[in-house]
PDB file of N, CA and C in Angstrom:
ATOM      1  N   UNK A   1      19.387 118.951 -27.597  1.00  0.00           N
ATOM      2  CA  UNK A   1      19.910 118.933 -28.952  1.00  0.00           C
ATOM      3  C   UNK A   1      21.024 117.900 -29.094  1.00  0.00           C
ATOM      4  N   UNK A   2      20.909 117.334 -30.025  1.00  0.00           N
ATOM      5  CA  UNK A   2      21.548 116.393 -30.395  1.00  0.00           C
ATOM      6  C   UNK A   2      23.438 116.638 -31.199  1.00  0.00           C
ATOM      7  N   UNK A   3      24.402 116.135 -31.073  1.00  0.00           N
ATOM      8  CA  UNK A   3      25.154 117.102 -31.960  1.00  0.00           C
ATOM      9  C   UNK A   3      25.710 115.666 -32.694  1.00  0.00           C
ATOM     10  N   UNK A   4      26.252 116.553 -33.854  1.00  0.00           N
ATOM     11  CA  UNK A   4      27.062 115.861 -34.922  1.00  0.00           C
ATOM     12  C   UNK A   4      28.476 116.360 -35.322  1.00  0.00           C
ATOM     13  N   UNK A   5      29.233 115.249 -35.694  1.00  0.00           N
ATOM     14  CA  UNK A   5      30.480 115.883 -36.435  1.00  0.00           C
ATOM     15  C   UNK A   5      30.611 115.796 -38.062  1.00  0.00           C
ATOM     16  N   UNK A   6      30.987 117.527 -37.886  1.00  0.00           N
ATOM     17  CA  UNK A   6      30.949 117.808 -39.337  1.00  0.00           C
ATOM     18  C   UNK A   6      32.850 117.690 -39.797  1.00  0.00           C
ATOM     19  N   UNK A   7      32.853 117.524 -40.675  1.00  0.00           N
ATOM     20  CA  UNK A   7      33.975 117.804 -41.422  1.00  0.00           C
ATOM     21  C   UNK A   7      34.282 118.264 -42.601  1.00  0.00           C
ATOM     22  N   UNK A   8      35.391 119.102 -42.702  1.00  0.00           N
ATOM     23  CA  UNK A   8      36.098 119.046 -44.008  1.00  0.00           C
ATOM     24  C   UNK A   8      36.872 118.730 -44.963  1.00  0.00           C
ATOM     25  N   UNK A   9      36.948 117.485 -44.526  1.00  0.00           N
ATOM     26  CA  UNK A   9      38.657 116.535 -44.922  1.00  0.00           C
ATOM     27  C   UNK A   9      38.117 116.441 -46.574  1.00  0.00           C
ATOM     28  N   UNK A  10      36.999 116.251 -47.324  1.00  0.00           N
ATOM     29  CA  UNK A  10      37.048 116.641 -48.630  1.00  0.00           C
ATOM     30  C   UNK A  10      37.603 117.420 -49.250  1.00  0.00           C
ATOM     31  N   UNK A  11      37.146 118.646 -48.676  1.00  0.00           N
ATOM     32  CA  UNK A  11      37.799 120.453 -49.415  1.00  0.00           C
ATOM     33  C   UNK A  11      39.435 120.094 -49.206  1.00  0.00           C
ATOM     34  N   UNK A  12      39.628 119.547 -48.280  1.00  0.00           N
ATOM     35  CA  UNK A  12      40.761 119.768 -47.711  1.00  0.00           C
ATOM     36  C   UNK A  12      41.886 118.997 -48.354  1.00  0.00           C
ATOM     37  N   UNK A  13      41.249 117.329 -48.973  1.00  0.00           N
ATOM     38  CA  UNK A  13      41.939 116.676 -49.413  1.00  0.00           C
ATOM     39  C   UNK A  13      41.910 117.095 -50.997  1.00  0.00           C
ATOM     40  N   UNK A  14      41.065 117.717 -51.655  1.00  0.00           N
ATOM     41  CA  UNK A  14      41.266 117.992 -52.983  1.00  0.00           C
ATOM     42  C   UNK A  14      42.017 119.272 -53.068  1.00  0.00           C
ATOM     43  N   UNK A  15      42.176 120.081 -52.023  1.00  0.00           N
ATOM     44  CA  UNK A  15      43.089 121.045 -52.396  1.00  0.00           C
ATOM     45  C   UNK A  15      44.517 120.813 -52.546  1.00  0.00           C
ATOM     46  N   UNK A  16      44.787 119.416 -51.778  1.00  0.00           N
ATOM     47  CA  UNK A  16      46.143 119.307 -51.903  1.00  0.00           C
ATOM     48  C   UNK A  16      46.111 117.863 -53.142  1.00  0.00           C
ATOM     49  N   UNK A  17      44.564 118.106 -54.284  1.00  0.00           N
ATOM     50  CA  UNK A  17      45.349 117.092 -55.110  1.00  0.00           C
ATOM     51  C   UNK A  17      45.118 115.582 -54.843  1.00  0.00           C
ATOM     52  N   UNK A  18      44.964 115.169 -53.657  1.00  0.00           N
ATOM     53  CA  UNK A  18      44.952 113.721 -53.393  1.00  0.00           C
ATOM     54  C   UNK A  18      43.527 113.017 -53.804  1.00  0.00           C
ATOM     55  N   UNK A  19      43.543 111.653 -54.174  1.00  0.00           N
ATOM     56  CA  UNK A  19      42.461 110.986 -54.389  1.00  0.00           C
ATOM     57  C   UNK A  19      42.473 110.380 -52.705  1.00  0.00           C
ATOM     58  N   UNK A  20      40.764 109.850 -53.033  1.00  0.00           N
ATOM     59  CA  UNK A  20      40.919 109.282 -51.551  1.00  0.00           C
ATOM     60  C   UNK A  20      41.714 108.074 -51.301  1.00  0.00           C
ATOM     61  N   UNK A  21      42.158 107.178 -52.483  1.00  0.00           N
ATOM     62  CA  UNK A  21      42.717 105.976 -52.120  1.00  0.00           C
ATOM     63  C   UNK A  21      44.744 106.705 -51.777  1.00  0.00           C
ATOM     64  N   UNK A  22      44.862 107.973 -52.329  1.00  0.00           N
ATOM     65  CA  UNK A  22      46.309 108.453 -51.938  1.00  0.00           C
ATOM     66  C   UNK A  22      46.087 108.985 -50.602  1.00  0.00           C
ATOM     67  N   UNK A  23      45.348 109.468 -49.678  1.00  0.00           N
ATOM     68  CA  UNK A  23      45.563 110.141 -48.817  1.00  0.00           C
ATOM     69  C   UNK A  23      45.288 108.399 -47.769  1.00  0.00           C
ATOM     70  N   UNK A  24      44.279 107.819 -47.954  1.00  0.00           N
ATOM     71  CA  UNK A  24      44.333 106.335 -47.528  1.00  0.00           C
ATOM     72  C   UNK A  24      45.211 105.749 -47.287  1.00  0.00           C
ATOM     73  N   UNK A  25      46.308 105.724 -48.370  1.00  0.00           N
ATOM     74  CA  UNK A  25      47.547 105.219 -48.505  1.00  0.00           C
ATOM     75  C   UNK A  25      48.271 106.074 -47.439  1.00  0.00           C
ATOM     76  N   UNK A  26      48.787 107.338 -47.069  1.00  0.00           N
ATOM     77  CA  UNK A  26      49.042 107.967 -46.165  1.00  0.00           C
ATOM     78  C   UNK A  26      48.892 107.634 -44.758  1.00  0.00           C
ATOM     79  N   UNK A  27      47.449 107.494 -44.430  1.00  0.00           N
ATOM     80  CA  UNK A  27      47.734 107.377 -43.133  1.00  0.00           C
ATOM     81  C   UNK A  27      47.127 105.727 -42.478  1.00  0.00           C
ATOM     82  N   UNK A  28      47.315 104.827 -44.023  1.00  0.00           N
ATOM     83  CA  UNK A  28      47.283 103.188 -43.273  1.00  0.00           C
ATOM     84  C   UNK A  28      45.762 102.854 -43.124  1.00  0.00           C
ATOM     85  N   UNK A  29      44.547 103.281 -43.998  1.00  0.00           N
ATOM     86  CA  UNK A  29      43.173 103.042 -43.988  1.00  0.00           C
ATOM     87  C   UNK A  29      42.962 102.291 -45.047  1.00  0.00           C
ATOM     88  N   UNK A  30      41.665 101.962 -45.302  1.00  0.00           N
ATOM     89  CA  UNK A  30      41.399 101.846 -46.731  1.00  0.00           C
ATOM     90  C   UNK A  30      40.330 102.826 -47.377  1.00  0.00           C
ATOM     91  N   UNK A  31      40.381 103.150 -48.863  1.00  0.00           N
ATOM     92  CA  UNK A  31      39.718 103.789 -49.488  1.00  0.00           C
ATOM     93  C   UNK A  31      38.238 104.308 -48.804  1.00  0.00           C
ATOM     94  N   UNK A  32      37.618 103.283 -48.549  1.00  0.00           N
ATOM     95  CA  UNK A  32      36.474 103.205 -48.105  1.00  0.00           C
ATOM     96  C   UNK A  32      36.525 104.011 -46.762  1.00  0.00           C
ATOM     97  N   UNK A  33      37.355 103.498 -45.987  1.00  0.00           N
ATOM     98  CA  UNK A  33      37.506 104.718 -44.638  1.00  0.00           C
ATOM     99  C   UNK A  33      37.257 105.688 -44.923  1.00  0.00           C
ATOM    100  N   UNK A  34      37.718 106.307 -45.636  1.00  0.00           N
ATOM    101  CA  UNK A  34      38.325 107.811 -46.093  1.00  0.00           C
ATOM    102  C   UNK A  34      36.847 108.683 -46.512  1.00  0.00           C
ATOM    103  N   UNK A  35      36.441 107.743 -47.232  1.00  0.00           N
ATOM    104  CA  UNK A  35      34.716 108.002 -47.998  1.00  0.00           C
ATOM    105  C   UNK A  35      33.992 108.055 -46.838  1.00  0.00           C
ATOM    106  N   UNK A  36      33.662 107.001 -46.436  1.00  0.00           N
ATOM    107  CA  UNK A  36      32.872 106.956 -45.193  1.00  0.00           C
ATOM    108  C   UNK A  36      32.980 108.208 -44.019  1.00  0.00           C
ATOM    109  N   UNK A  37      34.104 108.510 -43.668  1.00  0.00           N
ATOM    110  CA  UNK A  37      34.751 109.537 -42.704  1.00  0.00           C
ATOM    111  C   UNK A  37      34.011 110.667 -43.614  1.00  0.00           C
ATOM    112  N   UNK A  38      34.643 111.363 -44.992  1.00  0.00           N
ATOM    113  CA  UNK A  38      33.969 112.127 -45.532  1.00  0.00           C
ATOM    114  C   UNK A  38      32.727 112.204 -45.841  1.00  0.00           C
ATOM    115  N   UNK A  39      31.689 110.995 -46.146  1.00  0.00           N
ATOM    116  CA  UNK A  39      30.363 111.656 -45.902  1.00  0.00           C
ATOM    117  C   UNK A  39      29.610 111.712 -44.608  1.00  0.00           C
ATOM    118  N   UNK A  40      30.410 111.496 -43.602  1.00  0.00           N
ATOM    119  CA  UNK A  40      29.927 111.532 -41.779  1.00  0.00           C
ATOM    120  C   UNK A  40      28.792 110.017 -41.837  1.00  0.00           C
ATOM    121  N   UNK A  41      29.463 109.032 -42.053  1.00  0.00           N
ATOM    122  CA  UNK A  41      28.990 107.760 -42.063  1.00  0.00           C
ATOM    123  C   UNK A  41      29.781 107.481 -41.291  1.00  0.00           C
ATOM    124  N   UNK A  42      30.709 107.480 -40.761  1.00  0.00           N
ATOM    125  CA  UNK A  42      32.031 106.932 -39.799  1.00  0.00           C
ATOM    126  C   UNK A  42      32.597 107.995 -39.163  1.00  0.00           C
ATOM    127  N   UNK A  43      32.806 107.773 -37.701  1.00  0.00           N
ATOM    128  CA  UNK A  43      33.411 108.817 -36.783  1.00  0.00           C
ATOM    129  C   UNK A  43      35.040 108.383 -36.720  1.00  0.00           C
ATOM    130  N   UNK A  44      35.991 108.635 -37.347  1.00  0.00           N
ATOM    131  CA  UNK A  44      37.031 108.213 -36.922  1.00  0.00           C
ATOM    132  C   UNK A  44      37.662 108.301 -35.442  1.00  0.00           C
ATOM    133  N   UNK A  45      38.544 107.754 -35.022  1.00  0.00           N
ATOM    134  CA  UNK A  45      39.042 107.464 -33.829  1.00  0.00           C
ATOM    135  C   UNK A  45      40.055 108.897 -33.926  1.00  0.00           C
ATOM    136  N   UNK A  46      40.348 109.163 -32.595  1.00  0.00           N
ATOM    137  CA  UNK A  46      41.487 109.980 -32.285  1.00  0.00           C
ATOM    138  C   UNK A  46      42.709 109.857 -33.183  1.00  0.00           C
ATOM    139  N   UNK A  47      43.207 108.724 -32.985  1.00  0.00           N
ATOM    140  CA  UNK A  47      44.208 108.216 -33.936  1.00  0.00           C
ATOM    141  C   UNK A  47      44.140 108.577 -35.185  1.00  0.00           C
ATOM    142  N   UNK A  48      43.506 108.097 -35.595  1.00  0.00           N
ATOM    143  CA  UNK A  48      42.769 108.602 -37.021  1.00  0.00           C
ATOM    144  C   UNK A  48      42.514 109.879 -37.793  1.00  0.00           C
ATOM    145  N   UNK A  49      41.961 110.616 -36.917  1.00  0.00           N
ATOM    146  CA  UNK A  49      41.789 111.904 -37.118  1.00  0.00           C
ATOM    147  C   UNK A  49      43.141 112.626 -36.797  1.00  0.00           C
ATOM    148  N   UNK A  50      44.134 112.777 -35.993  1.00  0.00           N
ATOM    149  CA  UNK A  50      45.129 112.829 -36.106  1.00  0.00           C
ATOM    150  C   UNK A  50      46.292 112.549 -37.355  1.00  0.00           C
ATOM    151  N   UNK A  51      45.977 111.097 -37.455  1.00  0.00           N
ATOM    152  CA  UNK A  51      47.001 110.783 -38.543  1.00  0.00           C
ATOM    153  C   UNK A  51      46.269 111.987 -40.186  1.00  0.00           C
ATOM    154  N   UNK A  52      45.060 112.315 -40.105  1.00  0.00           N
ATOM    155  CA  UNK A  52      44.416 112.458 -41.239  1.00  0.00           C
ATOM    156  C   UNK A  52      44.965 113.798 -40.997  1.00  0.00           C
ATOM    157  N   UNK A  53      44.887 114.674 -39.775  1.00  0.00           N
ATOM    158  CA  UNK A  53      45.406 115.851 -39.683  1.00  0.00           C
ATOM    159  C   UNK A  53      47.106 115.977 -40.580  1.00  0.00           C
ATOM    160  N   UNK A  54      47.602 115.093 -39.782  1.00  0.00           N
ATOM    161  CA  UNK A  54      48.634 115.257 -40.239  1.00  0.00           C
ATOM    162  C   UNK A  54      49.390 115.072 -41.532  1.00  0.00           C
ATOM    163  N   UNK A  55      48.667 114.308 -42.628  1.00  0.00           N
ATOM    164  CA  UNK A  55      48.592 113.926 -44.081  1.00  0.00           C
ATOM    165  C   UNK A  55      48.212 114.883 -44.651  1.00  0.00           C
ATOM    166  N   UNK A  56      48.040 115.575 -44.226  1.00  0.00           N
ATOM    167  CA  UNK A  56      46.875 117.213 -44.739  1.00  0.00           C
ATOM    168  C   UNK A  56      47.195 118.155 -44.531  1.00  0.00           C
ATOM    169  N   UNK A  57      48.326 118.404 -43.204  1.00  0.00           N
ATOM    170  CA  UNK A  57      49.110 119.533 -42.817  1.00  0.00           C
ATOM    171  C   UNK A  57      48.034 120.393 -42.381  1.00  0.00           C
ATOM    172  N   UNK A  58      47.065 120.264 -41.517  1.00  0.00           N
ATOM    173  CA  UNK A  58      46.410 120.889 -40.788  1.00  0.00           C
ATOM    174  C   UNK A  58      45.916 120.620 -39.292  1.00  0.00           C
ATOM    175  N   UNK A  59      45.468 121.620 -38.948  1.00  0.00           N
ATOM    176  CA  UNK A  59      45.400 120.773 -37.296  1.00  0.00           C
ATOM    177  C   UNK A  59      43.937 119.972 -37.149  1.00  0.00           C
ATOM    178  N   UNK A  60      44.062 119.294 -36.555  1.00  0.00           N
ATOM    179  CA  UNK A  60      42.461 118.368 -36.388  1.00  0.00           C
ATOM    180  C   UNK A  60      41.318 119.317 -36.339  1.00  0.00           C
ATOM    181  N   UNK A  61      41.554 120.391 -35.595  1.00  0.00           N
ATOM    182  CA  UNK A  61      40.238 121.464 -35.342  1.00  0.00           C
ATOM    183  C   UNK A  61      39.539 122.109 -36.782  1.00  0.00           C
ATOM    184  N   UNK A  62      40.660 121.768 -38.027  1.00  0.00           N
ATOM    185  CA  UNK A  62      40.354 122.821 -38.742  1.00  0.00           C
ATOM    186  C   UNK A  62      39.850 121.601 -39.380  1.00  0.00           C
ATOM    187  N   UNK A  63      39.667 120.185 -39.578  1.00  0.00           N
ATOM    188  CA  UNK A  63      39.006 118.949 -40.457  1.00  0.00           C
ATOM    189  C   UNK A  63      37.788 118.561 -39.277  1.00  0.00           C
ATOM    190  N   UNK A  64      38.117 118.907 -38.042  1.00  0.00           N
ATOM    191  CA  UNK A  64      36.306 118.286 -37.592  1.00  0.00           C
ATOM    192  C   UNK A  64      35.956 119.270 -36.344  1.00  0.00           C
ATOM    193  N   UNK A  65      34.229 119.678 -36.716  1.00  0.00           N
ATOM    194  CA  UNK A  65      33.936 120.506 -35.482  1.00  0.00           C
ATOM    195  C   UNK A  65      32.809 119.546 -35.373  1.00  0.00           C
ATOM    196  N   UNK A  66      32.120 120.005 -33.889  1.00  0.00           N
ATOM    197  CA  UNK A  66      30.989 119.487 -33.243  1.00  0.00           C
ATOM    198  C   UNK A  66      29.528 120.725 -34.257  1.00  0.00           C
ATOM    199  N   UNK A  67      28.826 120.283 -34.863  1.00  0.00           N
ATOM    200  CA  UNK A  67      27.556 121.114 -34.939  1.00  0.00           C
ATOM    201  C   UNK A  67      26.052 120.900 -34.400  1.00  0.00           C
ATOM    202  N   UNK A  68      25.504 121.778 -34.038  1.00  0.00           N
ATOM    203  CA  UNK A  68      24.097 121.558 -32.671  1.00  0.00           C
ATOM    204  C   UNK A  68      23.334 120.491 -34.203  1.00  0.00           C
ATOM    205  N   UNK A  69      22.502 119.868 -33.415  1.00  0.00           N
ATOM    206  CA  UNK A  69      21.466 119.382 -34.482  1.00  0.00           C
ATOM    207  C   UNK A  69      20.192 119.614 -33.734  1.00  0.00           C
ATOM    208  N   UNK A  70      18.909 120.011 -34.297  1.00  0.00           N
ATOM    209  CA  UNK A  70      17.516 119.913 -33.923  1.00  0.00           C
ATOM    210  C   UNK A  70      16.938 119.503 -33.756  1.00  0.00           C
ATOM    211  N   UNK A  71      17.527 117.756 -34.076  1.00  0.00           N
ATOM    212  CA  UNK A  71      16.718 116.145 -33.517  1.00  0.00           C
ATOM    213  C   UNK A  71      16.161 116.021 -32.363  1.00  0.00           C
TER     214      UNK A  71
END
């Protein structure tokens, strides 16, 4: 089985309000990052996912898990 990373940095970023180009602005990406990351077109880096944790006030575990895939 193949796995993928899922995320929630959408739910996560509209609860606190932010567009994607404000939370972008936050942690030094561009717009497009942010999109990309949210529709699982782009795996962000450690760094990344970190800084995004932390713009969000949540811990990384709770914006990305591993899910099985059936591929």
């Amino acid at each position: 089985m193949a796995e993928q990373l899922i995320n929630t940095l959408k739910a996560e970023r509209e609860r606190l309000g932010l567009t994607q180009a404000a939370l972008a602005e936050r942690v030094g990406v561009s717009r497009k990052t942010i999109n990309t990351v949210e529709n699982g077109v782009f795996i962000p880096s450690t760094v990344l996912a970190l800084k995004l944790a932390a713009a969000l006030d949540r811990p990384v575990e709770a914006l990305f898990a591993l899910a099985a895939s059936d591929r």
